[in-house]
N, C-alpha and C. Protein backbone atom coordinates (compact mmCIF):
# COMPACT_ATOMS: atom_id res chain seq x y z
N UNK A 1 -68.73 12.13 -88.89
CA UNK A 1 -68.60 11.32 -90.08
C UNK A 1 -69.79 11.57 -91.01
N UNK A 2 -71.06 11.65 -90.16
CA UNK A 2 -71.85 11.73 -91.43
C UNK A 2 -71.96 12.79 -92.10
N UNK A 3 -71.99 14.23 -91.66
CA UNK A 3 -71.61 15.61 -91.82
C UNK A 3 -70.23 15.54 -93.22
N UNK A 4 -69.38 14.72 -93.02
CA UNK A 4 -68.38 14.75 -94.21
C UNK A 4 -68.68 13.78 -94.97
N UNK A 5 -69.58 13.23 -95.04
CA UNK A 5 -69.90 12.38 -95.91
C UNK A 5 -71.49 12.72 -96.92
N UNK A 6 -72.02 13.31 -96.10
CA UNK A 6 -73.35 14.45 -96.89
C UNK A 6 -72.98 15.80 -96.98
N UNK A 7 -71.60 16.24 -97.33
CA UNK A 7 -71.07 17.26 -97.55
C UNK A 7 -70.93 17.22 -99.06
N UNK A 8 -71.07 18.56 -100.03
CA UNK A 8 -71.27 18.30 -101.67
C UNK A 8 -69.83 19.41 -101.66
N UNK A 9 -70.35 20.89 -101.63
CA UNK A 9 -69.11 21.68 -102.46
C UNK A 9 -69.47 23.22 -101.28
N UNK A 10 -68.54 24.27 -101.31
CA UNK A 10 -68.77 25.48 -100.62
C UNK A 10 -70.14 25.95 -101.25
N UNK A 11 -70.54 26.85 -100.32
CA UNK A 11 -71.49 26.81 -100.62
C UNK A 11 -72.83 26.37 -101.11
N UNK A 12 -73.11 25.27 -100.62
CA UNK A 12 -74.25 24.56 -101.18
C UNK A 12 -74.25 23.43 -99.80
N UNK A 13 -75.42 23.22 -99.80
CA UNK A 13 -76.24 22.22 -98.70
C UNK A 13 -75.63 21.34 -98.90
N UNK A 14 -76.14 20.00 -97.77
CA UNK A 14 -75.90 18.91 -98.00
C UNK A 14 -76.29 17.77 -98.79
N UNK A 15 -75.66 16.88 -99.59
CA UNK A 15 -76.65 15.94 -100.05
C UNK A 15 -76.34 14.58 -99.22
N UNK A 16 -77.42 13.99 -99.14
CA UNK A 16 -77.50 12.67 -98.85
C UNK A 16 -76.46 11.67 -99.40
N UNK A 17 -75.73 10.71 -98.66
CA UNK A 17 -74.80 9.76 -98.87
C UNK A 17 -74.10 10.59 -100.17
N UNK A 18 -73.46 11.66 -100.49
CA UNK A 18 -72.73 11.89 -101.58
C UNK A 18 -71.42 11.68 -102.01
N UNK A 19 -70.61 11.40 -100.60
CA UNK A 19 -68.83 10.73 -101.02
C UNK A 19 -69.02 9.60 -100.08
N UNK A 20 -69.53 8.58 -100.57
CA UNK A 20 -69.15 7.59 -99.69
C UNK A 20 -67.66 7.23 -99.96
N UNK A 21 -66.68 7.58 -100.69
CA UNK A 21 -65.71 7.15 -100.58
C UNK A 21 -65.09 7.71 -99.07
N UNK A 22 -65.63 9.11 -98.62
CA UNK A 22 -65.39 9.55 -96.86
C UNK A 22 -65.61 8.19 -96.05
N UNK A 23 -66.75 7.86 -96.41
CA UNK A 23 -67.07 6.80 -95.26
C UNK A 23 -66.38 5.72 -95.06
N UNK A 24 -65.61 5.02 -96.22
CA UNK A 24 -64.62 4.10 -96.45
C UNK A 24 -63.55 4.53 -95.43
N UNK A 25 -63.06 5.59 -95.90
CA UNK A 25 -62.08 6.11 -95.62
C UNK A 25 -61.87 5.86 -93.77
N UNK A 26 -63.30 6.63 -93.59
CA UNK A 26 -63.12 6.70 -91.74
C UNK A 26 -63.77 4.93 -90.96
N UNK A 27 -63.99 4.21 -91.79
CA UNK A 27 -64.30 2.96 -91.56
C UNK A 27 -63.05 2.10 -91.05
N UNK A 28 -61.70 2.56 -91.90
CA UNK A 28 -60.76 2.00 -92.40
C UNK A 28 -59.61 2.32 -91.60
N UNK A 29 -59.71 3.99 -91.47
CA UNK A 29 -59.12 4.38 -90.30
C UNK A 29 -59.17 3.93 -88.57
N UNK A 30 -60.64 3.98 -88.59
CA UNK A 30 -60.62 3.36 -87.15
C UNK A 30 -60.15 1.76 -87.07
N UNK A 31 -60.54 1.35 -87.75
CA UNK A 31 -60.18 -0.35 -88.01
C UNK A 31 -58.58 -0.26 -87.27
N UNK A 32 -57.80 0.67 -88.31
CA UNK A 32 -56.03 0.51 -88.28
C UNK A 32 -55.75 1.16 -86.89
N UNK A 33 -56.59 2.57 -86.74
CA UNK A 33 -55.99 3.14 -85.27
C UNK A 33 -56.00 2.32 -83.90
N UNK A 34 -57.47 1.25 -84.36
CA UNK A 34 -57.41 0.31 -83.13
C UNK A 34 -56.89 -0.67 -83.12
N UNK A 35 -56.47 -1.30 -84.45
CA UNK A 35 -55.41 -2.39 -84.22
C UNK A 35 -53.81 -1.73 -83.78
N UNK A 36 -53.58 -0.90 -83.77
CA UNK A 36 -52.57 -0.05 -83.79
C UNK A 36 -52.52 0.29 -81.86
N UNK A 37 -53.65 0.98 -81.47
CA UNK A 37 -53.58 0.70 -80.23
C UNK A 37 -53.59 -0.31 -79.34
N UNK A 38 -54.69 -1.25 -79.63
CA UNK A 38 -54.50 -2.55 -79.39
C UNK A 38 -53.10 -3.37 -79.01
N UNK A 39 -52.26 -3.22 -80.30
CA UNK A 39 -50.75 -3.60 -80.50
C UNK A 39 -50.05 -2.65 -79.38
N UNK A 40 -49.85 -1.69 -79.34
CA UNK A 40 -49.41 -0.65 -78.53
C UNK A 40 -49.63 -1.00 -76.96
N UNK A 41 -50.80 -1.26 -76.65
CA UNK A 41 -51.48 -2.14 -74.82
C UNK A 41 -50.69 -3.39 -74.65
N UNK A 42 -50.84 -4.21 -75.68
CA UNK A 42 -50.17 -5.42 -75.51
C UNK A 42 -48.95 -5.60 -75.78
N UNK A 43 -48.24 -4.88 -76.38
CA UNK A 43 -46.51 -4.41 -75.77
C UNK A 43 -45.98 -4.01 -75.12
N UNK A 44 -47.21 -3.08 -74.14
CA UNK A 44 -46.14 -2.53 -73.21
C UNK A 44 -46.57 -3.45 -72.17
N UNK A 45 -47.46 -4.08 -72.15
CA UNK A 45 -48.13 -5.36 -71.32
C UNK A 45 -46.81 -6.43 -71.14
N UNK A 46 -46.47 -6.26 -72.21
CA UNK A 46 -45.49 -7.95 -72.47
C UNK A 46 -43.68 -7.00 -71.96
N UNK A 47 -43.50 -5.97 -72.17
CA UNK A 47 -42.67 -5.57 -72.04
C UNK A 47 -42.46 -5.25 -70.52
N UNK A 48 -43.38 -4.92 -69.77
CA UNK A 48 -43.29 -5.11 -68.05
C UNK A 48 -43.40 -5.99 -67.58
N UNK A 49 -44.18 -6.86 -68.41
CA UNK A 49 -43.84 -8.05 -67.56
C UNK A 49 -42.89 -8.84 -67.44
N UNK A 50 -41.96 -8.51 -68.60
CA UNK A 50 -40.57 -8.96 -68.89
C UNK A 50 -39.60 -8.26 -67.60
N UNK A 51 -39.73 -7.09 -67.95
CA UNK A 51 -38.87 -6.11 -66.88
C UNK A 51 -38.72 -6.54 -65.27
N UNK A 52 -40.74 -7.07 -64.68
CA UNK A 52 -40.41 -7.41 -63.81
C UNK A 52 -39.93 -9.23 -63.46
N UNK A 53 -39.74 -9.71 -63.97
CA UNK A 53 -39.33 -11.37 -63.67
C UNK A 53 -37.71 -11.10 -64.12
N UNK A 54 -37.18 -10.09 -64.98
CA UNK A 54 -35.67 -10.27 -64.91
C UNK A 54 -35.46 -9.24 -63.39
N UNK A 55 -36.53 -8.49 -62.63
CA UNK A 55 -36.14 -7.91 -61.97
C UNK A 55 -35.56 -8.67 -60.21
N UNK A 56 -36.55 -10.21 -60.29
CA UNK A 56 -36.15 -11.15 -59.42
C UNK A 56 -34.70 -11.96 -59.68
N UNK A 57 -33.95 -11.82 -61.03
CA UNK A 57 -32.76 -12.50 -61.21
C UNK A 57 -31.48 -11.42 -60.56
N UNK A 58 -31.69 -10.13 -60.60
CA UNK A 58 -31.13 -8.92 -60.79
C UNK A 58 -29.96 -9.03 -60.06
N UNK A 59 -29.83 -9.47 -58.53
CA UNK A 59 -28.53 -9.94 -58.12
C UNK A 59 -27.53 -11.14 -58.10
N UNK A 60 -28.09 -12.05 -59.26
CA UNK A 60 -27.86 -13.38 -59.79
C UNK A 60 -26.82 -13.34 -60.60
N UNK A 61 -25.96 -14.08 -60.84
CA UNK A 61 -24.68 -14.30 -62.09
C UNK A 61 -25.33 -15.37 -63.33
N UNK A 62 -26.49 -15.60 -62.72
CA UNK A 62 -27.11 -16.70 -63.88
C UNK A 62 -28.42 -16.13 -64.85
N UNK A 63 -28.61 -16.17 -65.54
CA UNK A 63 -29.76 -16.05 -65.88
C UNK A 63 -31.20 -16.36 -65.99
N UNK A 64 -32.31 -16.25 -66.22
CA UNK A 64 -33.50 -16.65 -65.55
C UNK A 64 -33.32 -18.17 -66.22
N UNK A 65 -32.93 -18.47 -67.72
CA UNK A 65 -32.76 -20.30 -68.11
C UNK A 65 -32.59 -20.65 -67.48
N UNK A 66 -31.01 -20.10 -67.74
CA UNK A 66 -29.78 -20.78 -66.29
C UNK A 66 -30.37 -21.19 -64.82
N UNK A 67 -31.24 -20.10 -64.43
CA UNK A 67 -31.46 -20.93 -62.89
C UNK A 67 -32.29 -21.86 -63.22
N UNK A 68 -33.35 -21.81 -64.32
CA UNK A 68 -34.68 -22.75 -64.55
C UNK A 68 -33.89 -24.53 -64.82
N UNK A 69 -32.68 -24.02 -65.32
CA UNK A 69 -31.93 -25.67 -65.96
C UNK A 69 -31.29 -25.93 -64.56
N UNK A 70 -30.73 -25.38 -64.40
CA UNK A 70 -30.52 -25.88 -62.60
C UNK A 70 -31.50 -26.25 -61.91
N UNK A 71 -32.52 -26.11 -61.53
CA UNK A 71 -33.47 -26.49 -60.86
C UNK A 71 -34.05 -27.63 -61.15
N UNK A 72 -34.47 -27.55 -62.75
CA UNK A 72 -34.43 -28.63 -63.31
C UNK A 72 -33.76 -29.73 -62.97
N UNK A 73 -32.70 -29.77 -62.81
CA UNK A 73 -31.28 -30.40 -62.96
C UNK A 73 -31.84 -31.12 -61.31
N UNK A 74 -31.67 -29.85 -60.06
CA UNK A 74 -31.79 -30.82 -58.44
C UNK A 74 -33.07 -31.15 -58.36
N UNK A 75 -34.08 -31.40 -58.84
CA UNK A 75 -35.46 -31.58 -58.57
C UNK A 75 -35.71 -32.80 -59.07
N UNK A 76 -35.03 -33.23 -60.13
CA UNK A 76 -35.67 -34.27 -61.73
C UNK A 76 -35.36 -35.46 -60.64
N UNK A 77 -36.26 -36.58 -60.63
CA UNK A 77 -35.70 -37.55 -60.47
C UNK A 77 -36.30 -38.75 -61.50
N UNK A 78 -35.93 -39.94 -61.46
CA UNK A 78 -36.30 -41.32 -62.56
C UNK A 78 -38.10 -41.59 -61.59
N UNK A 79 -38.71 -41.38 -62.58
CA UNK A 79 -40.39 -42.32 -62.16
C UNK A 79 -40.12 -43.24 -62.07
N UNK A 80 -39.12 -44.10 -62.46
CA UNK A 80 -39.45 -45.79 -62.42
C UNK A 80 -38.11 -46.35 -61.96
N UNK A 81 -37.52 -47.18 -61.28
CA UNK A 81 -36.46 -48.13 -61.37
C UNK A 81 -36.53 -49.20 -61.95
N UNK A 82 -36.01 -49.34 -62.81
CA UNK A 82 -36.11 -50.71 -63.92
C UNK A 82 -34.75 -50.80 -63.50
N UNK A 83 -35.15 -52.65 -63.54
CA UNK A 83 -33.66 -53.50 -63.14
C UNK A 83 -33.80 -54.65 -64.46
N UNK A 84 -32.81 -54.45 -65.11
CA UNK A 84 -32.57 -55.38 -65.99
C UNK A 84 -31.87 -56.74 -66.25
N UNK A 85 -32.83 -57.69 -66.91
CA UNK A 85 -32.34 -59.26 -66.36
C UNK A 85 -32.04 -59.41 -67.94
N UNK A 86 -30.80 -60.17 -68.12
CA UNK A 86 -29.78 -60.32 -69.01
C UNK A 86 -30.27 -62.07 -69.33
N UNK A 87 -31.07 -62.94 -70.10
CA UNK A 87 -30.58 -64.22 -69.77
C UNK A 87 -29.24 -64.39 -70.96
N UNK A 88 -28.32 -65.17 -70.51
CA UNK A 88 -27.22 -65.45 -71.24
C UNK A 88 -27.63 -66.85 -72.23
N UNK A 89 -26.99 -67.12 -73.29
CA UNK A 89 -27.31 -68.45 -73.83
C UNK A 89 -25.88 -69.11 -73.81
N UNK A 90 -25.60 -70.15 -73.59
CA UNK A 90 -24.29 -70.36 -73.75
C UNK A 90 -24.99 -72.01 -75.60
N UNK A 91 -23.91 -72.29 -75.75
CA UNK A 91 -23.93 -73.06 -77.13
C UNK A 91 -22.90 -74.06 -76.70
N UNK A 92 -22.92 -75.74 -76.83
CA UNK A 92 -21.98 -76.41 -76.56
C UNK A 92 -21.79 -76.95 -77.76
N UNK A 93 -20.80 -78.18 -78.00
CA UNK A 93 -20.02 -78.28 -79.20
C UNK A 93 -20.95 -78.81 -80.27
N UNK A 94 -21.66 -79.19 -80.02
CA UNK A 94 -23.14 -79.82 -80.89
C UNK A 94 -23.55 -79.02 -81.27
N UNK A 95 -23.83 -77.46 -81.06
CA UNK A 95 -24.70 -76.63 -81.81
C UNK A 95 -26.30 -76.39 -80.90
N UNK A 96 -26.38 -77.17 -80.12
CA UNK A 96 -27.34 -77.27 -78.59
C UNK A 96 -27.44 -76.14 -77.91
N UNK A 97 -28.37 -75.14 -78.05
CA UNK A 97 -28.22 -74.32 -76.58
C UNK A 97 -28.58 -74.65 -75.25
N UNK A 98 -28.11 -74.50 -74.25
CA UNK A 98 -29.09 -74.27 -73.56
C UNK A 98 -29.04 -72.50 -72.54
N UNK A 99 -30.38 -73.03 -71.73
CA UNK A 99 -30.08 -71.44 -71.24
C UNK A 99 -29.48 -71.47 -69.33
N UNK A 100 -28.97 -70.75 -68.99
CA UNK A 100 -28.09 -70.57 -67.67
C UNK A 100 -28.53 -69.59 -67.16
């Protein structure tokens, strides 16, 4: 990098910092090639790991949801039993409640 960047014309020496627009250039490049690889590791990361968890459904008619909502489904039970008390009011011909 620095060699193309203190590079002037054929024939003639080098000058000091003379295209820094080079230096931009290879600043900018590495930036993208490594987000680029980066992206590239972590897809194929996410993509095997996909491969292997559908590879445990593989002789299944359900799918990995499908078994997860089933399971769901025999496992779930109520945290609490609540029993609910109803009081009734009854009203007699006076307009009087009382309660029963």
């Amino acid at each position: 990098m620095y060699k193309s960047v203190d590079s002037y014309s054929a024939n003639h020496g080098p000058v000091y910092n003379h295209r820094l627009i080079v230096a931009i250039f290879f600043f900018i490049y590495i930036i993208i090639i490594a987000f680029f690889m980066v992206n590239i590791f972590v897809g194929f990361v996410i993509v095997t790991f996909q491969n292997e968890g559908e590879q445990e459904y593989k002789n299944c008619e359900l799918d990995k949801n499908q078994v997860w909502a089933c399971l769901l489904c025999v496992r779930s039970s109520p945290y609490v039993t609540v029993l609910v008390v109803v009081a009734i009011q009854f009203y007699d011909d006076v307009g009087r409640h009382s309660l029963q």
